[in-house]
N, C-alpha and C. Protein backbone atom coordinates (compact mmCIF):
# COMPACT_ATOMS: atom_id res chain seq x y z
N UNK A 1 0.85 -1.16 0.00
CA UNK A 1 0.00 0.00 0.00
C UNK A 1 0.90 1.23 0.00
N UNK A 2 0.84 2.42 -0.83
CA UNK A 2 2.03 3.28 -1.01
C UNK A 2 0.66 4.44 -0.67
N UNK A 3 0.85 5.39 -0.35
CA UNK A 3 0.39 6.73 0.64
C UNK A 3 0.57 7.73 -0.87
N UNK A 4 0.20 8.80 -1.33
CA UNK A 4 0.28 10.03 -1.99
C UNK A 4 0.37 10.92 -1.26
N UNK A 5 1.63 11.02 -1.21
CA UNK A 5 2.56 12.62 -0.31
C UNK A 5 1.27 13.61 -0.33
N UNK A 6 0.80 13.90 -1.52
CA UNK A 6 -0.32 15.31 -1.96
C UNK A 6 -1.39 14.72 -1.53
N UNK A 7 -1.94 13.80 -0.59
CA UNK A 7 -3.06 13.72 -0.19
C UNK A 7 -2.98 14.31 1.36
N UNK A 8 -1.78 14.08 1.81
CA UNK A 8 -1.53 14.18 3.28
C UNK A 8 -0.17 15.40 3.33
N UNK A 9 -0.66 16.30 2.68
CA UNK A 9 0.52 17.60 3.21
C UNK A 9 1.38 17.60 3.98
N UNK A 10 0.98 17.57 5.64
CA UNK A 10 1.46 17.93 7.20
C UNK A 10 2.24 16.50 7.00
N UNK A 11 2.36 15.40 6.68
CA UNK A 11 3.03 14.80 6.88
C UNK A 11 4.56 14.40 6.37
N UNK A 12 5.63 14.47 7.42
CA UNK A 12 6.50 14.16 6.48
C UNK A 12 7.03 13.11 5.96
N UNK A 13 7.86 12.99 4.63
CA UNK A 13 7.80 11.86 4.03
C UNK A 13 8.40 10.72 4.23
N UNK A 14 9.55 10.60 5.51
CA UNK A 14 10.57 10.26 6.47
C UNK A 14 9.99 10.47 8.23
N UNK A 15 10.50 9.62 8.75
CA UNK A 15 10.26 9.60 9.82
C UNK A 15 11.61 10.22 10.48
N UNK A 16 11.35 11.05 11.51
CA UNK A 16 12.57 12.11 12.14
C UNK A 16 13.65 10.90 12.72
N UNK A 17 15.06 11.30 12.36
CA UNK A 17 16.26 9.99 13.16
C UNK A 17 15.87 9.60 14.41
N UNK A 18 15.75 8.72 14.73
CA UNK A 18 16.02 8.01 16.25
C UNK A 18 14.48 7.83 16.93
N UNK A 19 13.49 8.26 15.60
CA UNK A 19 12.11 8.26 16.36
C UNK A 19 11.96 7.00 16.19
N UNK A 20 10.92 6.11 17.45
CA UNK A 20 10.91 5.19 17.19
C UNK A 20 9.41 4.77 18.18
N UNK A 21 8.56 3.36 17.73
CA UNK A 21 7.67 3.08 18.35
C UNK A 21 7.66 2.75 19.33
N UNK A 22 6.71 2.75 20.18
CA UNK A 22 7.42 1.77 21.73
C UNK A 22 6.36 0.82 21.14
N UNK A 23 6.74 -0.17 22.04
CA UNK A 23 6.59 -1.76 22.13
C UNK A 23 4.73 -1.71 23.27
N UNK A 24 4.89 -0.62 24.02
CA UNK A 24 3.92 -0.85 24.84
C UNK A 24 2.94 0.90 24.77
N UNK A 25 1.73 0.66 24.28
CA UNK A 25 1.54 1.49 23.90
C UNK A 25 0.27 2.47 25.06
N UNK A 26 0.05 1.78 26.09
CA UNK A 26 -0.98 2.31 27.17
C UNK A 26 -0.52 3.40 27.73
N UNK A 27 0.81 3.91 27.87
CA UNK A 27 0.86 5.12 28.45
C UNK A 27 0.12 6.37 27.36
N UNK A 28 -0.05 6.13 26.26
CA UNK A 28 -0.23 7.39 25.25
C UNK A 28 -1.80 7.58 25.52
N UNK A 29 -2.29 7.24 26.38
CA UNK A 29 -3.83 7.30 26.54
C UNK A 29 -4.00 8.61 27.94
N UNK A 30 -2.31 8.89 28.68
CA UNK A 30 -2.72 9.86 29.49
C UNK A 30 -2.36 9.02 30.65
N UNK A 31 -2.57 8.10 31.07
CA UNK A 31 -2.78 7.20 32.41
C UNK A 31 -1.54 7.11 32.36
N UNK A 32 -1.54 6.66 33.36
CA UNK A 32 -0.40 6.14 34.53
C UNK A 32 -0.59 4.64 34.97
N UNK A 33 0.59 3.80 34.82
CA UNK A 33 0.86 2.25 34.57
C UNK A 33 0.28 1.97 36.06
N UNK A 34 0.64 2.84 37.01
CA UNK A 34 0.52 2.86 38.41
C UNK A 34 -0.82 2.48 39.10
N UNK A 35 -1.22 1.95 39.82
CA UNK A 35 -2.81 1.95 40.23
C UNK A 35 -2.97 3.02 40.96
N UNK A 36 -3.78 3.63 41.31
CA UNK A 36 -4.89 4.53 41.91
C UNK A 36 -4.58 4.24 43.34
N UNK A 37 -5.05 2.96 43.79
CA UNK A 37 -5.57 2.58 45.01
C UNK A 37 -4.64 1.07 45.10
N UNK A 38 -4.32 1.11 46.52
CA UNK A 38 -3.83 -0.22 46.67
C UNK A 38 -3.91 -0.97 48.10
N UNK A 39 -4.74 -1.74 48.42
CA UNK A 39 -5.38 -2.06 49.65
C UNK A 39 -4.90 -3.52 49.80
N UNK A 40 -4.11 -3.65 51.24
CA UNK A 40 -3.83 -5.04 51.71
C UNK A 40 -5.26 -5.61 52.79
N UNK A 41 -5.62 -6.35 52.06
CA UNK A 41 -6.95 -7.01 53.10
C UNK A 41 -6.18 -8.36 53.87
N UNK A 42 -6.24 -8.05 55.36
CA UNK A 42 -5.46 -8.90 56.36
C UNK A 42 -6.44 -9.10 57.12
N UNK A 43 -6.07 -10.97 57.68
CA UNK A 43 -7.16 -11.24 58.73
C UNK A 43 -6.40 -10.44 60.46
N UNK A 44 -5.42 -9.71 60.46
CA UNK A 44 -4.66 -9.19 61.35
C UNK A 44 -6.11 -8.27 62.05
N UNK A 45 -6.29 -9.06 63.81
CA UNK A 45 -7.22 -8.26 64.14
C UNK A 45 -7.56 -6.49 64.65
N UNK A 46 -6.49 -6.20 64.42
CA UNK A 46 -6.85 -4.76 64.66
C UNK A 46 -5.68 -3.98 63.64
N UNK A 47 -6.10 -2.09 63.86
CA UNK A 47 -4.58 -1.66 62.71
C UNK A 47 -3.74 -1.28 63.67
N UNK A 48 -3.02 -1.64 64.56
CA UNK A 48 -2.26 -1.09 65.78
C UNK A 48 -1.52 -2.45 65.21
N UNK A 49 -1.69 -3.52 65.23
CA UNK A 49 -0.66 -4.87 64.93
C UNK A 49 -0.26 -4.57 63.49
N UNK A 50 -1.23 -4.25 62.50
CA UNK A 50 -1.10 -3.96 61.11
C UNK A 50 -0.01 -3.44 61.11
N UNK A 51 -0.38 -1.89 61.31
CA UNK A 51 0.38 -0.88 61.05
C UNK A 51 1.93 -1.10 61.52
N UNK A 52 2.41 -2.05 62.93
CA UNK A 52 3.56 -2.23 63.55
C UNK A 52 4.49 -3.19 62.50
N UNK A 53 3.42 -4.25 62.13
CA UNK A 53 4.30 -4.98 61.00
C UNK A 53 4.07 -4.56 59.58
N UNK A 54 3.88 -3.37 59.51
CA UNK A 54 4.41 -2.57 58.17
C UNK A 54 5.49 -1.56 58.52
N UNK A 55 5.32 -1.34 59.80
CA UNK A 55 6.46 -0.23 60.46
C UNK A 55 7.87 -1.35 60.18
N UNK A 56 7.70 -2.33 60.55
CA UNK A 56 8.84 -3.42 60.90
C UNK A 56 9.01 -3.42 59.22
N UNK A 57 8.26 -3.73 58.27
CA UNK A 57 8.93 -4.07 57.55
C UNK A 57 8.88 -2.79 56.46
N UNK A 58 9.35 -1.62 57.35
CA UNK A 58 9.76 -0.29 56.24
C UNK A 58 8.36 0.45 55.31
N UNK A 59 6.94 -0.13 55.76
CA UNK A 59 6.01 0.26 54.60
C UNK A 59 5.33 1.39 55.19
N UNK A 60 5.25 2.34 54.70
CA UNK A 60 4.14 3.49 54.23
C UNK A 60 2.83 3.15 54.10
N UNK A 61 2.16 2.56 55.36
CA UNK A 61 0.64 2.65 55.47
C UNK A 61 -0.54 3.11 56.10
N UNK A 62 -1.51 3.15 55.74
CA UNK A 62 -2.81 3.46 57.01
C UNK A 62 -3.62 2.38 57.09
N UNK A 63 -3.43 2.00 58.18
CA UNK A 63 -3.96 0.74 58.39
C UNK A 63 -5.34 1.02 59.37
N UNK A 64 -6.79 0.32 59.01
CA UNK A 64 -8.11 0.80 59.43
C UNK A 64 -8.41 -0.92 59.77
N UNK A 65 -9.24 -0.82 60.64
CA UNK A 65 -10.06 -2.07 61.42
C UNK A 65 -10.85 -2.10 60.72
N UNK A 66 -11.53 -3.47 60.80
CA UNK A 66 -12.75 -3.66 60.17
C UNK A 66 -13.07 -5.12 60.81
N UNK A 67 -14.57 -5.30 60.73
CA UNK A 67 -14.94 -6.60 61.95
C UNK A 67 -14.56 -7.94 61.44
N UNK A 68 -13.41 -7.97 60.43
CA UNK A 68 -13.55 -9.27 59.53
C UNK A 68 -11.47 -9.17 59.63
N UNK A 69 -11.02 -8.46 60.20
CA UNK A 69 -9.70 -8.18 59.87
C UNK A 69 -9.26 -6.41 59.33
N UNK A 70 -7.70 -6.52 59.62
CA UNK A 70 -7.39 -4.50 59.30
C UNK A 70 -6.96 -4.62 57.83
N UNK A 71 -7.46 -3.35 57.45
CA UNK A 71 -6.65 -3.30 56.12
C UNK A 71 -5.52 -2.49 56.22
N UNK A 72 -4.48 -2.30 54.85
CA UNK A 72 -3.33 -1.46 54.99
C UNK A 72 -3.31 -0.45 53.65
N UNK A 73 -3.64 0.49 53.70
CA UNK A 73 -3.72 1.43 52.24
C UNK A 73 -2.09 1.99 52.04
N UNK A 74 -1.86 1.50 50.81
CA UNK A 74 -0.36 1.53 50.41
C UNK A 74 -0.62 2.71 49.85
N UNK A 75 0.86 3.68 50.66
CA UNK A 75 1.05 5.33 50.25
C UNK A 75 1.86 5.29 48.89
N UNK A 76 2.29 4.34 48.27
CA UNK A 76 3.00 4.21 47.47
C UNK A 76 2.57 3.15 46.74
N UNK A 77 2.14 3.61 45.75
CA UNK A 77 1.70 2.50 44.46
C UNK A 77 2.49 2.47 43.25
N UNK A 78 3.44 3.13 43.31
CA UNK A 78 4.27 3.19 42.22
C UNK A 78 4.80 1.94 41.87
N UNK A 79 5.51 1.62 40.36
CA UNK A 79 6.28 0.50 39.60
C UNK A 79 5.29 -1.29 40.94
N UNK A 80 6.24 -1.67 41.03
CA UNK A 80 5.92 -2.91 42.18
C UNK A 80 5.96 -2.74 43.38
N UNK A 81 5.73 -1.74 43.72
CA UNK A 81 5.39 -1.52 45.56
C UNK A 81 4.70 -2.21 45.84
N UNK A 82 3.33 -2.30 45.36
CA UNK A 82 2.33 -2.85 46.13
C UNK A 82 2.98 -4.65 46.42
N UNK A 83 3.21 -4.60 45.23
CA UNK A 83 3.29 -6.48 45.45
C UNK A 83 4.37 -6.53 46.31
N UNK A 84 5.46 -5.67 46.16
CA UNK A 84 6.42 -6.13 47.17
C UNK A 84 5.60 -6.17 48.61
N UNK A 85 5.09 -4.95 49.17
CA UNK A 85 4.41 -4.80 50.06
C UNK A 85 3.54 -6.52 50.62
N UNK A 86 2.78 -6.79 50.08
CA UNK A 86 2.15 -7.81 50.10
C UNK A 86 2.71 -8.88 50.27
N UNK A 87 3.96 -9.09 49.28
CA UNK A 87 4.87 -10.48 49.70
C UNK A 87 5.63 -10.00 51.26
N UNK A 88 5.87 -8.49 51.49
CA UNK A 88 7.14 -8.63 52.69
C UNK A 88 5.85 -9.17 54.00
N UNK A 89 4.75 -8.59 54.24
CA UNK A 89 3.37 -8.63 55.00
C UNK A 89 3.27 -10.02 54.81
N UNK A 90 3.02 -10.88 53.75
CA UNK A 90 2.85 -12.20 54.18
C UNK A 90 3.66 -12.91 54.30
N UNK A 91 5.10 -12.62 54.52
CA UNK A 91 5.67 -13.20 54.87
C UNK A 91 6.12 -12.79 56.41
N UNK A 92 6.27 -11.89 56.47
CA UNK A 92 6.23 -11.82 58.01
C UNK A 92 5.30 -12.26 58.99
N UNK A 93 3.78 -12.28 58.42
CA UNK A 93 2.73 -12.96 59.42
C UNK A 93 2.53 -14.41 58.88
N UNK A 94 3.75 -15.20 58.20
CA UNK A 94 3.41 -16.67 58.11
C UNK A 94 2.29 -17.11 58.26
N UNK A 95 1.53 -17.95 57.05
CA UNK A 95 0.39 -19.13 57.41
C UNK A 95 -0.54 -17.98 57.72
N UNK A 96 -0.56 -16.94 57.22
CA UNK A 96 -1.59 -16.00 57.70
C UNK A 96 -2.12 -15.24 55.71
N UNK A 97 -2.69 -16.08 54.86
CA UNK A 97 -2.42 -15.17 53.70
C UNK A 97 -3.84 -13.88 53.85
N UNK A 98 -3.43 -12.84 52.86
CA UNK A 98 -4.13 -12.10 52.70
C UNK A 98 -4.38 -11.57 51.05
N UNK A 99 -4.73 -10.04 51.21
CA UNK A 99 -5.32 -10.18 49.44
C UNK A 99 -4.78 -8.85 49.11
N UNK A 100 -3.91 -8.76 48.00
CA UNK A 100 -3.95 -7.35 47.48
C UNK A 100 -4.84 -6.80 46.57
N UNK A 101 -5.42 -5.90 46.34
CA UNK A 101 -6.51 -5.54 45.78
C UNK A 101 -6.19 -3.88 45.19
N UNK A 102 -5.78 -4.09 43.92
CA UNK A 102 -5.44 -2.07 43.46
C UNK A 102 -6.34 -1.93 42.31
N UNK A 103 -6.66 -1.02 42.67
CA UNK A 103 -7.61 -0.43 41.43
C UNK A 103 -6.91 1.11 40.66
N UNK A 104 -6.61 0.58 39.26
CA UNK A 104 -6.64 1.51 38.27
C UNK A 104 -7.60 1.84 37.19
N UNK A 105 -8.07 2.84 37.60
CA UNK A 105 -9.12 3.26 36.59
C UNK A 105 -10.56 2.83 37.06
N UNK A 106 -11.01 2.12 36.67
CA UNK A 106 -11.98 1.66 36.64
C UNK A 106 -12.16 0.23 37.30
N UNK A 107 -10.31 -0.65 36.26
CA UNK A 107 -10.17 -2.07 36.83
C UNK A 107 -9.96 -2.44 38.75
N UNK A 108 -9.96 -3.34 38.56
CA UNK A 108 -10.14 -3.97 40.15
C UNK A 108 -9.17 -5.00 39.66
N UNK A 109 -7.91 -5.63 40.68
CA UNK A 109 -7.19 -6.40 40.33
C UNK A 109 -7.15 -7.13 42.22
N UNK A 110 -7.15 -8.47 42.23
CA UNK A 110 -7.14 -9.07 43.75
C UNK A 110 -6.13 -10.10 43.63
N UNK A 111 -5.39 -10.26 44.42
CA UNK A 111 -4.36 -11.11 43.99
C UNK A 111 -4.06 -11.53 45.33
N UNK A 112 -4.30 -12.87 45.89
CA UNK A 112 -4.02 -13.83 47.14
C UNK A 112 -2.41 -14.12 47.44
N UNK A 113 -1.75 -13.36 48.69
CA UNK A 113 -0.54 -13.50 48.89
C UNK A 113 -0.59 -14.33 50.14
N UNK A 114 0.32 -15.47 49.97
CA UNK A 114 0.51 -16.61 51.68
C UNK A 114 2.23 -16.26 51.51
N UNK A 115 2.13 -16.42 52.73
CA UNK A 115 4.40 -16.71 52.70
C UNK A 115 5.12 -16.30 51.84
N UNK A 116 4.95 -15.48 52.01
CA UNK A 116 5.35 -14.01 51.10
C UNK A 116 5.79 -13.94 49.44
N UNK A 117 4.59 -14.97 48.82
CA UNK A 117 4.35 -15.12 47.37
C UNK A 117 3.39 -14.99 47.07
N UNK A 118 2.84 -14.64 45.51
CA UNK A 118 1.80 -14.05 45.01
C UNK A 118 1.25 -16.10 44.74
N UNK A 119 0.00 -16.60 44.69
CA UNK A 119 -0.58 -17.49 44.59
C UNK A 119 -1.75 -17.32 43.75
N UNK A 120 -1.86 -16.44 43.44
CA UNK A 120 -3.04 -15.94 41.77
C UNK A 120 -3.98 -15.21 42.11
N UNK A 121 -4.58 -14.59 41.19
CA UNK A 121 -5.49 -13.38 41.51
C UNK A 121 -7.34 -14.00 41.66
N UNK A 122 -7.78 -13.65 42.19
CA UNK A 122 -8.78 -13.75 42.22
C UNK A 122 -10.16 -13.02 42.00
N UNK A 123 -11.27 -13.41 41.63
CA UNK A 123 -12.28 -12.70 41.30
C UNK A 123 -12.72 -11.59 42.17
N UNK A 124 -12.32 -9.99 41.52
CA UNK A 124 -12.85 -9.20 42.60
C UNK A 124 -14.69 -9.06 42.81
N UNK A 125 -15.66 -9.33 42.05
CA UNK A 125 -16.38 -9.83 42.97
C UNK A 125 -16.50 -11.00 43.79
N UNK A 126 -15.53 -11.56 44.02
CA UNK A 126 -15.59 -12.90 45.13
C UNK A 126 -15.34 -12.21 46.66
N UNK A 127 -13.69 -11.23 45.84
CA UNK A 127 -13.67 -10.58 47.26
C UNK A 127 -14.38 -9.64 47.67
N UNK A 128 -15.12 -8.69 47.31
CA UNK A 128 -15.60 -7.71 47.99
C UNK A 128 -17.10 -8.43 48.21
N UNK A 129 -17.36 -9.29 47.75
CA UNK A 129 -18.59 -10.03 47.70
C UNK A 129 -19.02 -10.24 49.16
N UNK A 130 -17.82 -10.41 50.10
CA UNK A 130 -17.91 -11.14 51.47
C UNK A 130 -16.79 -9.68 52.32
N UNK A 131 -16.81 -8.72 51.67
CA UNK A 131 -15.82 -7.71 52.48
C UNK A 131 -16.52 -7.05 52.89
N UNK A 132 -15.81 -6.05 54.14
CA UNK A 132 -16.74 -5.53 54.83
C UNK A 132 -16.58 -3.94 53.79
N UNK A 133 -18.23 -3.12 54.49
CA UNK A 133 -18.65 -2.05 53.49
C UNK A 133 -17.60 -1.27 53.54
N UNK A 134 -16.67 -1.07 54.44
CA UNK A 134 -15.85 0.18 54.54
C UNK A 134 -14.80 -0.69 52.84
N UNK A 135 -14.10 -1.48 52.68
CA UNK A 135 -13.63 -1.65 51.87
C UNK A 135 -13.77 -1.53 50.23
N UNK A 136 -15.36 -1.86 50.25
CA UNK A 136 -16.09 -1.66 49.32
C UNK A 136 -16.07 -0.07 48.54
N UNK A 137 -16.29 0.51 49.50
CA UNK A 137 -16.62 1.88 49.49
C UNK A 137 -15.07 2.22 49.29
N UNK A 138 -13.85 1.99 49.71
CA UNK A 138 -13.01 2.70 49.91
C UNK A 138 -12.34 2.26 48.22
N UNK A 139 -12.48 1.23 47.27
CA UNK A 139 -11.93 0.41 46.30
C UNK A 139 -12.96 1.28 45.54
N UNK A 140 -14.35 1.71 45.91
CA UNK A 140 -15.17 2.58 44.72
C UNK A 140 -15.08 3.90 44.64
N UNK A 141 -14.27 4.33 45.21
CA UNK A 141 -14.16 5.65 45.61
C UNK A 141 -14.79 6.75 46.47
N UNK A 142 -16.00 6.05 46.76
CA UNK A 142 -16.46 6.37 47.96
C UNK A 142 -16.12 6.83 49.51
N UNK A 143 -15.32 6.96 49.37
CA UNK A 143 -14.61 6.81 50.62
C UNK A 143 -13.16 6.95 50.57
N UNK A 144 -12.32 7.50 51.66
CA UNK A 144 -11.05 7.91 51.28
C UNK A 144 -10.78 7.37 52.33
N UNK A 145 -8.83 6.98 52.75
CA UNK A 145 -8.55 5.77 54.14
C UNK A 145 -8.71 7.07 55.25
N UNK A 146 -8.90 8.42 55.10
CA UNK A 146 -8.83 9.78 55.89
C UNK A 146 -10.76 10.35 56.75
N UNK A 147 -11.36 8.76 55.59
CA UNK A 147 -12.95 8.64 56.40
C UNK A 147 -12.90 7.75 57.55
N UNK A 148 -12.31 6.54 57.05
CA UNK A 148 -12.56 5.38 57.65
C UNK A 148 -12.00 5.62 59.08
N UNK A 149 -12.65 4.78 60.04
CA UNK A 149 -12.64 4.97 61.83
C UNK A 149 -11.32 4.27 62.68
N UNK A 150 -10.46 5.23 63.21
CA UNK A 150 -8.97 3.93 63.81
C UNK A 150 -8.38 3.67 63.09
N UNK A 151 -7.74 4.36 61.89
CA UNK A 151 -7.04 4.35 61.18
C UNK A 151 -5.64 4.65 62.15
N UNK A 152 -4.50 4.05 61.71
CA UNK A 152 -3.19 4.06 62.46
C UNK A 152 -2.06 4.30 61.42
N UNK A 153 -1.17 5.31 61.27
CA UNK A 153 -0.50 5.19 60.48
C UNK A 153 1.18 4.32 60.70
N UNK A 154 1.62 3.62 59.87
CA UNK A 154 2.88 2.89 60.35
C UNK A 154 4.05 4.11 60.52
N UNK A 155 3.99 5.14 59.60
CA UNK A 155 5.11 6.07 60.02
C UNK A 155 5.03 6.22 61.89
N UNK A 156 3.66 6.62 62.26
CA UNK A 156 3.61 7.05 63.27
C UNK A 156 4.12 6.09 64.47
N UNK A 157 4.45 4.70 64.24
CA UNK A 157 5.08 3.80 65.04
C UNK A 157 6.76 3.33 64.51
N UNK A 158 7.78 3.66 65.59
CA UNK A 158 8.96 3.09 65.81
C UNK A 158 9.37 2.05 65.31
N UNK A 159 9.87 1.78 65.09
CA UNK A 159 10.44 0.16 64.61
C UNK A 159 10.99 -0.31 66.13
N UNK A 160 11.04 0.15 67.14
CA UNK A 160 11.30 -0.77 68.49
C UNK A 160 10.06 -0.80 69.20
N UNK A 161 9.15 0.54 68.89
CA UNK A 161 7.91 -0.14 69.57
C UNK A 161 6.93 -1.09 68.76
N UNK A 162 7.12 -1.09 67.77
CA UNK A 162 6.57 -2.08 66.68
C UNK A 162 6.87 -3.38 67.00
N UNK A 163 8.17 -3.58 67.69
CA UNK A 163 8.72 -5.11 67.73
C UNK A 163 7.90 -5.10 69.24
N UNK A 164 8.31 -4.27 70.08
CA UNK A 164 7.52 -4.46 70.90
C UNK A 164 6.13 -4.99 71.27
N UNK A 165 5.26 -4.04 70.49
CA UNK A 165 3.66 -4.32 70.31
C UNK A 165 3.50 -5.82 69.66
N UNK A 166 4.36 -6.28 68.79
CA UNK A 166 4.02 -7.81 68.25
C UNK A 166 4.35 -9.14 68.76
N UNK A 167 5.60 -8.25 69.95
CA UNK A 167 5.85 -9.38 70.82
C UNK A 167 5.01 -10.03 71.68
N UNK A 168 4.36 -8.64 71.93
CA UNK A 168 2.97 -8.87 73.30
C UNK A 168 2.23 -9.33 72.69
N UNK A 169 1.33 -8.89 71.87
CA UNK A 169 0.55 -10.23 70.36
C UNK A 169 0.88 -11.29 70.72
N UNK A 170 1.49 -11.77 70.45
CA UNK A 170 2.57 -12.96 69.94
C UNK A 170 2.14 -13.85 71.28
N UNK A 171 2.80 -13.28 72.47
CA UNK A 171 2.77 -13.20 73.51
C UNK A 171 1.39 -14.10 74.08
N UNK A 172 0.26 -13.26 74.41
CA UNK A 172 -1.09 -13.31 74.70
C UNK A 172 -1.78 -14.61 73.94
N UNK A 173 -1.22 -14.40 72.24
CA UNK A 173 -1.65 -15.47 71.47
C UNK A 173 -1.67 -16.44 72.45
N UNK A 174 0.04 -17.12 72.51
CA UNK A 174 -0.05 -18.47 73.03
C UNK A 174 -0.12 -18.70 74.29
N UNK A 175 -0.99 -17.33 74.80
CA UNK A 175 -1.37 -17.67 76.32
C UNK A 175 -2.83 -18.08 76.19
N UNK A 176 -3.81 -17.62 75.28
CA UNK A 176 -4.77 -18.24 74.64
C UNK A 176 -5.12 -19.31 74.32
N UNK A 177 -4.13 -20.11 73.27
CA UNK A 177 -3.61 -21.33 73.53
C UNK A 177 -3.78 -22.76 74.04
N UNK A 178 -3.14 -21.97 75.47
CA UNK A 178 -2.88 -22.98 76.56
C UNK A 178 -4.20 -23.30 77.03
């Protein structure tokens, strides 16, 4: 198929040196590769334990209660944060998995992390199907982690009182136990 220069003026007849296509073409739409939103859903019962083992393991979160387990809203969604986030969290609470869940745009993405590996994504209506409303709301935009009630931020905890607070956890657990 050959083009007629005189049909298309503005165009030139050469492509400028060194211009070249990219391979991946979704950024030219405006967006950002990045998600929006990025929510760790943990059966961890309150965000005071949350938030300590995101303090422990270096993460940027706000971690909110909810009657089913805390969540952790990742301040940083950039390149692979989130997933790192998710693998360092399940691996530190062993045998404990949880769900990452980021929404860009419109999409909803849920992805089941145990022992600090990704184990496949799952249907986000499965998960929010059985989540509590604050999550719902907070993944639809409804809601910002600056609504939700007992929110704890991990900056705001130490990394020695963090070890602290999980020891006593830890602690109580296997006095429960017995």
């Amino acid at each position: 198929m050959t083009t007629d220069p005189d049909q298309h003026p503005d165009l030139p007849d050469e492509l400028p040196e060194g211009f070249e296509v990219p391979d991946d073409l979704s950024g030219l739409d405006g967006t950002s590769a990045d998600p929006d939103l990025a929510v760790l859903i943990t059966q961890i019962a309150g965000a005071e334990p949350l938030a300590a083992a995101c303090a422990l393991a270096e993460l940027d979160v706000d971690a909110a209660p909810t009657p089913v387990g805390a969540l952790a809203v990742l301040r940083d969604t950039s390149d692979d944060a989130p997933a790192r986030a998710a693998a360092a969290i399940s691996k530190l609470v062993a045998g404990v998995p949880l769900v990452l869940v980021t929404r860009q745009g419109e999409q909803l993405t849920c992805v089941r992390y145990a022992d600090g590996a990704a184990e496949g994504e799952l249907p986000p209506g499965l998960v929010l199907g059985g989540a509590p409303e604050a999550l719902e709301d907070l993944v639809t935009g409804q809601l910002t982690v600056a609504d939700l009630p007992g929110v704890v931020a991990s900056g705001s905890i130490g990394r020695f009182k963090a070890m602290r607070m999980l020891t006593g956890a830890a602690r109580k657990a296997r006095k429960k136990q017995r």
